[in-house]
N, C-alpha and C. Protein backbone atom coordinates (compact mmCIF):
# COMPACT_ATOMS: atom_id res chain seq x y z
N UNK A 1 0.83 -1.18 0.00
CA UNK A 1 0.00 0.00 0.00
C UNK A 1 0.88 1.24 0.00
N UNK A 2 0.24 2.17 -0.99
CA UNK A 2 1.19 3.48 -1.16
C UNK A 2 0.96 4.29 0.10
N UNK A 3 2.07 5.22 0.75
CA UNK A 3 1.90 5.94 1.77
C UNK A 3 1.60 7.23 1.20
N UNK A 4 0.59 7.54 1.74
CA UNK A 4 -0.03 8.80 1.56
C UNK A 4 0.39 9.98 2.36
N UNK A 5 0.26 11.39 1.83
CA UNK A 5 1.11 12.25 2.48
C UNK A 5 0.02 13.68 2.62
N UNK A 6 -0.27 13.71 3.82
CA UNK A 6 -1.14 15.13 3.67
C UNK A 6 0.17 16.18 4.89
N UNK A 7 -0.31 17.29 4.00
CA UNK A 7 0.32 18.66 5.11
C UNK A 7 -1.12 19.37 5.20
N UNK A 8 -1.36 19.54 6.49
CA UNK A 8 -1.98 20.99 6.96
C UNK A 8 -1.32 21.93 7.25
N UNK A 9 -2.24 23.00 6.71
CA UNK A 9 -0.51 24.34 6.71
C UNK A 9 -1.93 25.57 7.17
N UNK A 10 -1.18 26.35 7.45
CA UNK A 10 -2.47 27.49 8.12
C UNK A 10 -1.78 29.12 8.89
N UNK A 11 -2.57 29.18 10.19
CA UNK A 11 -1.71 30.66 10.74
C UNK A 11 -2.24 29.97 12.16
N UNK A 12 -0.88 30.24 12.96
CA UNK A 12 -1.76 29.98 14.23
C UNK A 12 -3.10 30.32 14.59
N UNK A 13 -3.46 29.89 15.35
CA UNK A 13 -5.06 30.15 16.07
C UNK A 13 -6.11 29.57 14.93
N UNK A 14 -5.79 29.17 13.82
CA UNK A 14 -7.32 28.61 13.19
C UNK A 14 -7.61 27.34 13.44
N UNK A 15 -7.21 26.47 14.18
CA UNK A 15 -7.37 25.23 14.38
C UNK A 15 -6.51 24.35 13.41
N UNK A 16 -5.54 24.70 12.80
CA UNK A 16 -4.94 23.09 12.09
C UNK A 16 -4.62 22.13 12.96
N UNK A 17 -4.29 22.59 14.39
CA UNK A 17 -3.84 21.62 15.03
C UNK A 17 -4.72 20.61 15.66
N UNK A 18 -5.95 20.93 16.13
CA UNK A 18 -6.49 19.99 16.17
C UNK A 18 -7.20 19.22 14.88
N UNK A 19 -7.19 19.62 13.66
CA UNK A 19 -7.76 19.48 12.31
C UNK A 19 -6.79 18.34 12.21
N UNK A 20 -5.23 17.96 12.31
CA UNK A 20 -4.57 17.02 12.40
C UNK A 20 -4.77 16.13 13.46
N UNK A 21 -4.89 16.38 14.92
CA UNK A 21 -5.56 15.94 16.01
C UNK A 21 -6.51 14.43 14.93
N UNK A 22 -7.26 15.46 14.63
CA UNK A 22 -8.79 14.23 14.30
C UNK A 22 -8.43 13.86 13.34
N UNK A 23 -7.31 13.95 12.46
CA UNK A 23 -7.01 13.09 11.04
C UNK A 23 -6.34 12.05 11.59
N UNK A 24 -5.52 12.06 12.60
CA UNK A 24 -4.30 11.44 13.35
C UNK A 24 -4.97 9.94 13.87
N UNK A 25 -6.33 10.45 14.84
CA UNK A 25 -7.04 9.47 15.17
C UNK A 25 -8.09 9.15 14.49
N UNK A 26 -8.28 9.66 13.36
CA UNK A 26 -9.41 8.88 12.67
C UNK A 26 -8.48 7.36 11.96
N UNK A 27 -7.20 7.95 11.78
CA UNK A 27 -6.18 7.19 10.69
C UNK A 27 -6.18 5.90 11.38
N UNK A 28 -5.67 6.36 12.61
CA UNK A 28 -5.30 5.35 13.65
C UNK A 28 -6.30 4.06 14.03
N UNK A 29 -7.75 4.72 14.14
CA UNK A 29 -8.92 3.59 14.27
C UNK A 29 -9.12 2.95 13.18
N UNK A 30 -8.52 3.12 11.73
CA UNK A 30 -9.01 2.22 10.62
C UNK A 30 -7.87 1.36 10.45
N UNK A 31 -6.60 1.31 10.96
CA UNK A 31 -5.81 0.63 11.46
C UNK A 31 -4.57 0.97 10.55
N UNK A 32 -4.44 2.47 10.31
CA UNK A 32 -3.05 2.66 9.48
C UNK A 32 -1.93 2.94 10.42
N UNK A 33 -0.90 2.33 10.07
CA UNK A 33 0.40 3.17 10.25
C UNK A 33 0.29 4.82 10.16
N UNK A 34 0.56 5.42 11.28
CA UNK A 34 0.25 7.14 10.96
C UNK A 34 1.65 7.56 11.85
N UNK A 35 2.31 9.02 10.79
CA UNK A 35 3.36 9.43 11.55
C UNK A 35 2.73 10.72 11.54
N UNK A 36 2.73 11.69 12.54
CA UNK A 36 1.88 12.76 12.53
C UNK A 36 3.49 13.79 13.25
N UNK A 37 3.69 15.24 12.05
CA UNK A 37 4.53 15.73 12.92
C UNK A 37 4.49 17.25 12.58
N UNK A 38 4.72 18.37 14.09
CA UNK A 38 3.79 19.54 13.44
C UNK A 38 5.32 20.27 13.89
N UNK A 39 5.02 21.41 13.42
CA UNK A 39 6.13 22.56 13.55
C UNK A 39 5.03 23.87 13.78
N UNK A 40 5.81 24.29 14.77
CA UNK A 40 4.17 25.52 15.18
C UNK A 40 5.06 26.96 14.76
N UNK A 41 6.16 27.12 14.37
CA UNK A 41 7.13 28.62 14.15
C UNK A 41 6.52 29.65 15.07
N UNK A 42 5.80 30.76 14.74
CA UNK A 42 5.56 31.76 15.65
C UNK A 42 3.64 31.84 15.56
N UNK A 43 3.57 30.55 15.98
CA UNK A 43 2.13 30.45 15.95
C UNK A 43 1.53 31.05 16.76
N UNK A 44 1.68 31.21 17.76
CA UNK A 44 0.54 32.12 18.96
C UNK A 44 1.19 33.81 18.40
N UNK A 45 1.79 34.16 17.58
CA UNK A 45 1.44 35.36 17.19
C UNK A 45 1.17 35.57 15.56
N UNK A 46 0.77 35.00 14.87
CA UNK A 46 0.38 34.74 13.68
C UNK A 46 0.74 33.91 12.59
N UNK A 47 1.66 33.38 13.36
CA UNK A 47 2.82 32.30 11.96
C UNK A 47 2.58 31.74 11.58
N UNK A 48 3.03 30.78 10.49
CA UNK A 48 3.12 29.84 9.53
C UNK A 48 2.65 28.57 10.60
N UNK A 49 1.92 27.98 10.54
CA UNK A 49 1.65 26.67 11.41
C UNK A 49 1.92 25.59 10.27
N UNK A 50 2.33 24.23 10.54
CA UNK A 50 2.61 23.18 9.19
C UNK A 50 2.43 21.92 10.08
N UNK A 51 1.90 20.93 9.79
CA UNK A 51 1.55 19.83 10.13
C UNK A 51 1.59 18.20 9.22
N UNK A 52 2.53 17.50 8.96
CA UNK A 52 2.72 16.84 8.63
C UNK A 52 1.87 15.58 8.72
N UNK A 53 1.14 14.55 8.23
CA UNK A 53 0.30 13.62 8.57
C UNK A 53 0.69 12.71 7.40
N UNK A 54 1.44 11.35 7.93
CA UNK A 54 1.40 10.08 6.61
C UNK A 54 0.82 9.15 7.35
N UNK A 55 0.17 8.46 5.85
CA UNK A 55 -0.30 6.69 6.51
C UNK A 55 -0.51 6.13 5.51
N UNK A 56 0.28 4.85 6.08
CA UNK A 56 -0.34 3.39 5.06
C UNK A 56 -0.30 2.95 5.74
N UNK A 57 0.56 1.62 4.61
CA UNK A 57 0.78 -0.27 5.88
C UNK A 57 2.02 0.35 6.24
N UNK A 58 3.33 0.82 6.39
CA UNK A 58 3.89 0.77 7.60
C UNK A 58 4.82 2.54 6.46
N UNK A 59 5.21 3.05 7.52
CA UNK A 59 5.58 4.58 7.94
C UNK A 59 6.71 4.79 8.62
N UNK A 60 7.60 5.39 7.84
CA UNK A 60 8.99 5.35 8.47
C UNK A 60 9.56 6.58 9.10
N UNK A 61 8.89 7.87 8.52
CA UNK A 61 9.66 8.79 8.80
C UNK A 61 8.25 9.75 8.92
N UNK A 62 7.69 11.00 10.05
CA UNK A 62 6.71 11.72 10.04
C UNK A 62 7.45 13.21 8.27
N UNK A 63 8.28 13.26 8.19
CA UNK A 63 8.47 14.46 7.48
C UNK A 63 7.89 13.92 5.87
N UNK A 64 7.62 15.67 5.24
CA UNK A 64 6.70 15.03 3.90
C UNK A 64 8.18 16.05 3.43
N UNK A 65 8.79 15.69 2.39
CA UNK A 65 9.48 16.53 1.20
C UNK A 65 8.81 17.13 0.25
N UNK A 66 9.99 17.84 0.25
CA UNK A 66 9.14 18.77 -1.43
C UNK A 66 8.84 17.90 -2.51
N UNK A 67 7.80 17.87 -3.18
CA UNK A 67 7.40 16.84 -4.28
C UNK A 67 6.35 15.84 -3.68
N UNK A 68 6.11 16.00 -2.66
CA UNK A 68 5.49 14.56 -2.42
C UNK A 68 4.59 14.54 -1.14
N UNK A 69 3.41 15.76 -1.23
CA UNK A 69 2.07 15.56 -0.49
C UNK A 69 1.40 15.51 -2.00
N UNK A 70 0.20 14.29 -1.29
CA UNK A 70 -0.79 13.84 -2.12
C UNK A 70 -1.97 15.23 -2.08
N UNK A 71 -1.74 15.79 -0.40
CA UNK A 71 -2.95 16.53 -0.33
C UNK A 71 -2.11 17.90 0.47
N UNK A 72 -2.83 18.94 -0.09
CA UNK A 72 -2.03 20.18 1.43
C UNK A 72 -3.60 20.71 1.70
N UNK A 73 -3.81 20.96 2.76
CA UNK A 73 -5.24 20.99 3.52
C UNK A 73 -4.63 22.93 4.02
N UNK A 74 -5.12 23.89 3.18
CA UNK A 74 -4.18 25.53 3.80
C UNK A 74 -6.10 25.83 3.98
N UNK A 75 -5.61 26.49 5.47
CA UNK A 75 -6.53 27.24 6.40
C UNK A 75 -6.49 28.96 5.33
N UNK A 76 -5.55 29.47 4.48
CA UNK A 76 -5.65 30.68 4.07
C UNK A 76 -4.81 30.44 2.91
N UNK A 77 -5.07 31.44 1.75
CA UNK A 77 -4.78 31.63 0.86
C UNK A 77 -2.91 31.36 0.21
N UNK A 78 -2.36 32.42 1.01
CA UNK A 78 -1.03 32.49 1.04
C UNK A 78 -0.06 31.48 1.64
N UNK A 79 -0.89 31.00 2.67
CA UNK A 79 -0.38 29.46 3.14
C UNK A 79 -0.20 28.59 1.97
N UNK A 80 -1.16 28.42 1.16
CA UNK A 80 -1.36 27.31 0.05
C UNK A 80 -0.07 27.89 -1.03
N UNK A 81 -0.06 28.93 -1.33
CA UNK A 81 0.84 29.39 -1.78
C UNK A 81 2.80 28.76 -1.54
N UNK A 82 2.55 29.21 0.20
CA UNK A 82 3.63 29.25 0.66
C UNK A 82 4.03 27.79 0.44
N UNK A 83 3.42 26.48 0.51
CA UNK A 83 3.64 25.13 0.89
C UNK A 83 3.63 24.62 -0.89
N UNK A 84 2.82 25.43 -1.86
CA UNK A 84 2.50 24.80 -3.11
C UNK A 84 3.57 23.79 -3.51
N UNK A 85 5.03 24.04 -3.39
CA UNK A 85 6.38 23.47 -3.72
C UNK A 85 6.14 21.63 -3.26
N UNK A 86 5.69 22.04 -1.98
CA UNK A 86 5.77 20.54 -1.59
C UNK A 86 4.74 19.56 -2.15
N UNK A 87 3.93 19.87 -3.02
CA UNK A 87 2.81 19.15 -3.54
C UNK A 87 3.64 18.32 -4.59
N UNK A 88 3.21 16.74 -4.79
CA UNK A 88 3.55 16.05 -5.79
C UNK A 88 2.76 16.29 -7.01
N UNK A 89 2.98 15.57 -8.16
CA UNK A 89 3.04 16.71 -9.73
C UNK A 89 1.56 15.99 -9.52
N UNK A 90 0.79 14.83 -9.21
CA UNK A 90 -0.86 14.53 -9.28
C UNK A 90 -1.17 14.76 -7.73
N UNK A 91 -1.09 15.88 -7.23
CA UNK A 91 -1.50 16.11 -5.63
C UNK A 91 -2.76 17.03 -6.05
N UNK A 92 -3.07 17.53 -4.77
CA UNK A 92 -4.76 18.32 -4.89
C UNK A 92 -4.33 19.26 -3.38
N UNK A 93 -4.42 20.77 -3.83
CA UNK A 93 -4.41 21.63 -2.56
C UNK A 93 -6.25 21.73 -2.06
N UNK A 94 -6.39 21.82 -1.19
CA UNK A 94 -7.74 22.28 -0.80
C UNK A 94 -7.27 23.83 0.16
N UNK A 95 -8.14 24.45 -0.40
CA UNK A 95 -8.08 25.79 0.32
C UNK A 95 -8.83 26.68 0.78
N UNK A 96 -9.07 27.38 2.02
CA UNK A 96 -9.64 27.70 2.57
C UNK A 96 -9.62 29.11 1.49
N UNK A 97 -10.39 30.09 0.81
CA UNK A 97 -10.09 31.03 0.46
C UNK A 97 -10.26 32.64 1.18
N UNK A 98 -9.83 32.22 2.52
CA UNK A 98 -10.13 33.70 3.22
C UNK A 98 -8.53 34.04 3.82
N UNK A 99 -8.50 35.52 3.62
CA UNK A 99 -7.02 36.00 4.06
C UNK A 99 -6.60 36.67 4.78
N UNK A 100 -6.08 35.91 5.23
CA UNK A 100 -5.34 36.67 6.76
C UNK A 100 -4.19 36.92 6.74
N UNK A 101 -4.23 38.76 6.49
CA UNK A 101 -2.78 39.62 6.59
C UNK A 101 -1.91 39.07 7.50
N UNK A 102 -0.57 38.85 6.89
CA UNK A 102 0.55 38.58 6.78
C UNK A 102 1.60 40.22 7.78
N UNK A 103 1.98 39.87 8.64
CA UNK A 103 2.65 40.86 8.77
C UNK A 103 3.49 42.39 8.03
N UNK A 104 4.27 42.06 6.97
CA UNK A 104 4.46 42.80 6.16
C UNK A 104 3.36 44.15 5.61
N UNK A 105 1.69 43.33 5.29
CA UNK A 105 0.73 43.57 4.84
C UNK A 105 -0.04 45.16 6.18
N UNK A 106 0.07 43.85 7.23
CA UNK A 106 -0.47 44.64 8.52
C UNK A 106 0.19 45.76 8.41
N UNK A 107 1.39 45.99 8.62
CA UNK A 107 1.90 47.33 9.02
C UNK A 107 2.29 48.22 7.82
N UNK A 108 1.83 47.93 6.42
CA UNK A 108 1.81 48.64 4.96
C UNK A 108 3.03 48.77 4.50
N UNK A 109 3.99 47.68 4.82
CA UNK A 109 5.08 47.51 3.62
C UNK A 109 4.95 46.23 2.38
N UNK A 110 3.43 46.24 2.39
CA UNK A 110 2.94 45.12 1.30
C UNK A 110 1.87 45.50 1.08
N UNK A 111 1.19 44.36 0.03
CA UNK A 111 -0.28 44.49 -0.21
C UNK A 111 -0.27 43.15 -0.39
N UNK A 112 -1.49 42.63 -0.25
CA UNK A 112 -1.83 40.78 -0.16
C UNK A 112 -2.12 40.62 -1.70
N UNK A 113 -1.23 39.61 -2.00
CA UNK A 113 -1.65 39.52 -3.06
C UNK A 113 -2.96 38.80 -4.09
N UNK A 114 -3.22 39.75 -4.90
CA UNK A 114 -4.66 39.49 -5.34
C UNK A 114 -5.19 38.11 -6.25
N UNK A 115 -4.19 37.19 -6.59
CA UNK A 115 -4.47 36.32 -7.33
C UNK A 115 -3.35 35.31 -7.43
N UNK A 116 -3.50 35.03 -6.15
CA UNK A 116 -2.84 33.43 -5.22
C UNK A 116 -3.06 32.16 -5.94
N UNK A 117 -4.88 32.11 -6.01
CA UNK A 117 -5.01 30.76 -6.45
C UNK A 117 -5.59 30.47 -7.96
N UNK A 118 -5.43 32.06 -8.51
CA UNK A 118 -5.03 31.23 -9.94
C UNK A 118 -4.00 31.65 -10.56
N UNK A 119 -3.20 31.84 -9.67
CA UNK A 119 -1.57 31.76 -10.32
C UNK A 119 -1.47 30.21 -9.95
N UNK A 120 -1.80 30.03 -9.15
CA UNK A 120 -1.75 28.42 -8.44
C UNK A 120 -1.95 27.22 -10.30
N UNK A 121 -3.38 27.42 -10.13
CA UNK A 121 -4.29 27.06 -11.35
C UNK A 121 -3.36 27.12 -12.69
N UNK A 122 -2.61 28.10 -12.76
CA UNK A 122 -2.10 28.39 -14.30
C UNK A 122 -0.64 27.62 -14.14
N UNK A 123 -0.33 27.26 -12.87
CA UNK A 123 1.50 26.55 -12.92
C UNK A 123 0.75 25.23 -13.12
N UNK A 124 -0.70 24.65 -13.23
CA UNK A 124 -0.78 23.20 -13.56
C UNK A 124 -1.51 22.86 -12.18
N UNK A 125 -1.51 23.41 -10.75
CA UNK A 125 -2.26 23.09 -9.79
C UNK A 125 -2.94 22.17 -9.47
N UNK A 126 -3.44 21.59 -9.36
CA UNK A 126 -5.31 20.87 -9.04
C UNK A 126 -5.57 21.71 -7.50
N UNK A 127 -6.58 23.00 -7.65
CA UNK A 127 -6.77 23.73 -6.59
C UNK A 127 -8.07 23.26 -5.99
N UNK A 128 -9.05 23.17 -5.37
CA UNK A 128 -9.87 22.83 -4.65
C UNK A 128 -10.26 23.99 -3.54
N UNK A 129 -11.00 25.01 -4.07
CA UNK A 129 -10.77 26.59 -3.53
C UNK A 129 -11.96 26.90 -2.64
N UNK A 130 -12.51 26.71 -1.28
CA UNK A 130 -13.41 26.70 -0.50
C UNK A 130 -13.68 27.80 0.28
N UNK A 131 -14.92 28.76 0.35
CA UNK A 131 -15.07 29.74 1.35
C UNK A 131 -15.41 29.00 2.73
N UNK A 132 -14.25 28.35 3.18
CA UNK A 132 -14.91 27.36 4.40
C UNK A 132 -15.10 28.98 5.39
N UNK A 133 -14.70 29.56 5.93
CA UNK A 133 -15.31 30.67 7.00
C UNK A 133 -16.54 30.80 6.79
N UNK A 134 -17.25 31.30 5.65
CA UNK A 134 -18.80 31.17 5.64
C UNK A 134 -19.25 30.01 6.03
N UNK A 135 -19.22 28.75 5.18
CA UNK A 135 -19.36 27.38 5.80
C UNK A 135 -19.64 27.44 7.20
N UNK A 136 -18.75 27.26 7.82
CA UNK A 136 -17.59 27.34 9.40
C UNK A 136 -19.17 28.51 10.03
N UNK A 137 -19.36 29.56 9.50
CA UNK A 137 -20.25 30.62 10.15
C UNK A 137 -21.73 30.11 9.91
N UNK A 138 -22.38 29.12 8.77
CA UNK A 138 -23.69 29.16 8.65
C UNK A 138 -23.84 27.52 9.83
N UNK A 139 -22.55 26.93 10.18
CA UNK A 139 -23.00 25.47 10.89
C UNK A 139 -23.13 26.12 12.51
N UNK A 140 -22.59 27.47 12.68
CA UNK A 140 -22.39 27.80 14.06
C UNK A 140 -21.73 28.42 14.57
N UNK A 141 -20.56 28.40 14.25
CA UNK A 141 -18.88 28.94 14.84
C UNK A 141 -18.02 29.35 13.55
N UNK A 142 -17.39 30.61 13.50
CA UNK A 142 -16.31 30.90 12.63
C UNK A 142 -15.21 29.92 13.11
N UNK A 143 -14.95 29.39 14.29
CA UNK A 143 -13.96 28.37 14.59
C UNK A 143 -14.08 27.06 14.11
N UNK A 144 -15.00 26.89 13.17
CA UNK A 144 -15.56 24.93 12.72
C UNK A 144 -14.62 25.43 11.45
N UNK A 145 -13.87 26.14 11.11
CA UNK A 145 -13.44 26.31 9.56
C UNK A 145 -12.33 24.99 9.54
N UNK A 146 -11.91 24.24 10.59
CA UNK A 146 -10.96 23.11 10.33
C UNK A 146 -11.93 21.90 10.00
N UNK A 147 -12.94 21.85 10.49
CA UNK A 147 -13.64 20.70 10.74
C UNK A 147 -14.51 21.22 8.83
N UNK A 148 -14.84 22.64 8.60
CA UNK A 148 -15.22 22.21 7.32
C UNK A 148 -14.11 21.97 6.35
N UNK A 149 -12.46 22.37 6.37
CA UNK A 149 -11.92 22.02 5.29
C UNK A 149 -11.16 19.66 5.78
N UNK A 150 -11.54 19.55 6.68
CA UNK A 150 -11.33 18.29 6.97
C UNK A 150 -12.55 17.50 5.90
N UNK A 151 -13.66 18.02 5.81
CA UNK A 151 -14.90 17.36 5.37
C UNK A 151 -14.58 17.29 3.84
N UNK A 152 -13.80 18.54 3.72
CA UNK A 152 -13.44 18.36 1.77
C UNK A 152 -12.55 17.57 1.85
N UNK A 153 -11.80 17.54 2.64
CA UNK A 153 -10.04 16.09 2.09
C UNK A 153 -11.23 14.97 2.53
N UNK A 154 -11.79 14.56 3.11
CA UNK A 154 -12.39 13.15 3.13
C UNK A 154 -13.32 12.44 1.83
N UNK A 155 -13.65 13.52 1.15
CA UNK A 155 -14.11 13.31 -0.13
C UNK A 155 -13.00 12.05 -0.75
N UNK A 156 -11.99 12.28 -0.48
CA UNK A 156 -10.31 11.92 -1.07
C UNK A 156 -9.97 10.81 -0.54
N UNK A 157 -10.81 10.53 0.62
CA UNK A 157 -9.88 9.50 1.14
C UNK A 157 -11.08 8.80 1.59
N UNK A 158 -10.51 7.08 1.50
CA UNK A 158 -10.89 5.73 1.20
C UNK A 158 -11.79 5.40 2.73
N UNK A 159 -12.30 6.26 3.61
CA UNK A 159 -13.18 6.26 4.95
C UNK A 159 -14.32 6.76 4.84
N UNK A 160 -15.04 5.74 5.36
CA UNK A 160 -16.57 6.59 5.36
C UNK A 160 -17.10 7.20 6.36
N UNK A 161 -17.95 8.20 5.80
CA UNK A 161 -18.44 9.68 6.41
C UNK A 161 -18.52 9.53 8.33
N UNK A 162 -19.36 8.41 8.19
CA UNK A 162 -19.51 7.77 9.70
C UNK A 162 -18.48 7.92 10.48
N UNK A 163 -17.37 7.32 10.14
CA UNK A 163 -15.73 7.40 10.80
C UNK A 163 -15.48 8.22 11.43
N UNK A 164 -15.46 9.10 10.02
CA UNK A 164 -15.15 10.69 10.32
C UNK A 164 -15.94 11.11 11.49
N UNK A 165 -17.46 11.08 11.65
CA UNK A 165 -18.47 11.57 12.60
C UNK A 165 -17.63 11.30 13.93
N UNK A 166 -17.31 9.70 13.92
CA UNK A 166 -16.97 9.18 15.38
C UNK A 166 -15.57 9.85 15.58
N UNK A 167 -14.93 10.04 14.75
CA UNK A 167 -13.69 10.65 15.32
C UNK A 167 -13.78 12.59 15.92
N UNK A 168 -14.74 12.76 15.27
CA UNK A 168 -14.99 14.17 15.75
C UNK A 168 -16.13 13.54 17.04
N UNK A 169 -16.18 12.80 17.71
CA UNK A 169 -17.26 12.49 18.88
C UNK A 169 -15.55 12.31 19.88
N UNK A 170 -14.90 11.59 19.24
CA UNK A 170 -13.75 11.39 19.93
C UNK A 170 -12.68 12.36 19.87
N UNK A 171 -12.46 13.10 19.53
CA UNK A 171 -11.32 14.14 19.32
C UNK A 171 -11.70 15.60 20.04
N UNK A 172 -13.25 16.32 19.57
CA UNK A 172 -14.13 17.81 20.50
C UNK A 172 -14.38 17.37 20.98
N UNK A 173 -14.12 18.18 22.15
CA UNK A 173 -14.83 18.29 23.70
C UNK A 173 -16.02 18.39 23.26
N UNK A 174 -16.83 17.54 24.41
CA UNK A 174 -18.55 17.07 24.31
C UNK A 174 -19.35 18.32 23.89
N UNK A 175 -19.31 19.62 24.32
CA UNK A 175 -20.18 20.09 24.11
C UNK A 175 -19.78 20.81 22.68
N UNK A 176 -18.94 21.00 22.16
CA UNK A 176 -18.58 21.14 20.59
C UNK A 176 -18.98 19.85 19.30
N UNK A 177 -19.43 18.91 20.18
CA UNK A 177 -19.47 17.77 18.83
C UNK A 177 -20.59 18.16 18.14
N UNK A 178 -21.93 18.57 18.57
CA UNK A 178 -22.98 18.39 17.33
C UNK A 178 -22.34 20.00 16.41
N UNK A 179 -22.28 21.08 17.25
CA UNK A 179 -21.40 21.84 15.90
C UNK A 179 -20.71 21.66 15.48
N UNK A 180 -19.64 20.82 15.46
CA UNK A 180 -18.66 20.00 14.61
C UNK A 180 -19.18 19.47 13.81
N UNK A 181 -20.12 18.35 14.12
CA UNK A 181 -20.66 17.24 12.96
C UNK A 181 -21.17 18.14 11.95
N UNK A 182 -22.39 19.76 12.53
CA UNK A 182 -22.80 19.84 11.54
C UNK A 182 -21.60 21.07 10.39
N UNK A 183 -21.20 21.22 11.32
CA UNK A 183 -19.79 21.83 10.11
C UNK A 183 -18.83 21.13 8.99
N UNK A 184 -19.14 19.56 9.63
CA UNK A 184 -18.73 18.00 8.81
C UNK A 184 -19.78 18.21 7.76
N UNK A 185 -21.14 18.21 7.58
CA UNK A 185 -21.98 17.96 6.80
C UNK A 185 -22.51 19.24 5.81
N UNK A 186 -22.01 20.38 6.61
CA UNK A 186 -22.25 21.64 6.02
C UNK A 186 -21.09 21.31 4.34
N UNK A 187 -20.32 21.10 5.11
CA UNK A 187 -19.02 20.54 3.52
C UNK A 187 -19.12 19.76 2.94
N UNK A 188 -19.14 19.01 3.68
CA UNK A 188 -19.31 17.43 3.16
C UNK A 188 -20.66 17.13 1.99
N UNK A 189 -20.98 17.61 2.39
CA UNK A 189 -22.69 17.45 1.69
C UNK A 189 -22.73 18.12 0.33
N UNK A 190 -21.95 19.34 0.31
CA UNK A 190 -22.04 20.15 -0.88
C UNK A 190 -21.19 20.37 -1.74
């Protein structure tokens, strides 16, 4: 069995980390080999967050190289950008399409740039371009935006929907699961 390679990539505070959290243990209950490995840089003040996640039949090393995620799961625009390199030449980015200024931007020695993901699109891409924040806002919480871009990579992968449900019963705290699930189905569904 081929080992599969997802990165979640994002800005601190949007949840990738637990968004890997529940990929980690969903992987784990269907009985894969999973190496799960995150790098947080200057996450509690806006940074680059990156999260590594492989699994098959057996897993040697948590790091993904350049060339070779099947999937990059970016919480924001410029993230997807930033990680695009590491995608293998038949990979699929899914992307959150909402943007969150970049330092440079914040204090006006930049401007964000206006056309991320179809410069993406025109180098050959396979983009997968999602307003999960709206999503994320009509299931309940602007904070479900991990749990709706988790619902688009499962489209992708060989587990059914159910799984997924139980691992978000097992991963959020009790009183977050039914807005979770329905932030699972808000995506998932459409």
């Amino acid at each position: 069995m081929k080992t599969t390679n997802i990165m979640i990539v994002g800005v601190g505070g949007q949840g990738s980390l637990l968004a890997s959290k529940l990929l980690g243990r969903l992987l784990l209950d269907e009985g894969y080999d999973v190496k799960v490995s995150e790098v947080h840089g200057m996450s509690q003040r806006g940074g680059s967050v990156v999260t590594y996640v492989r699994f098959g039949e057996r897993v040697y090393s948590p790091v993904i190289a350049e060339g070779e995620a099947d999937f990059i799961v970016s919480f924001e625009k410029l993230e997807a950008a930033r990680w695009a390199a590491c995608l293998a030449p038949t990979g699929r980015i899914i992307v959150n399409t909402q943007e969150i200024d970049p330092m440079p931007v914040l204090i006006g020695n930049a401007t964000y740039p206006g056309e991320v993901l179809s410069e993406l699109v025109a180098k050959g891409v396979a983009v997968d371009a999602v307003d999960a924040l709206s999503l994320a806002r009509a299931a309940g919480s602007a904070k479900a935006v991990n749990i709706v871009l988790m619902a688009k990579l499962a489209k992708y992968l060989p587990i059914p929907e159910e799984k997924w449900l139980a691992a978000i019963e097992k991963t959020v705290k009790p009183r977050f699961v039914e807005l979770n699930k329905t932030a699972f189905h808000t995506s998932y569904d459409n």
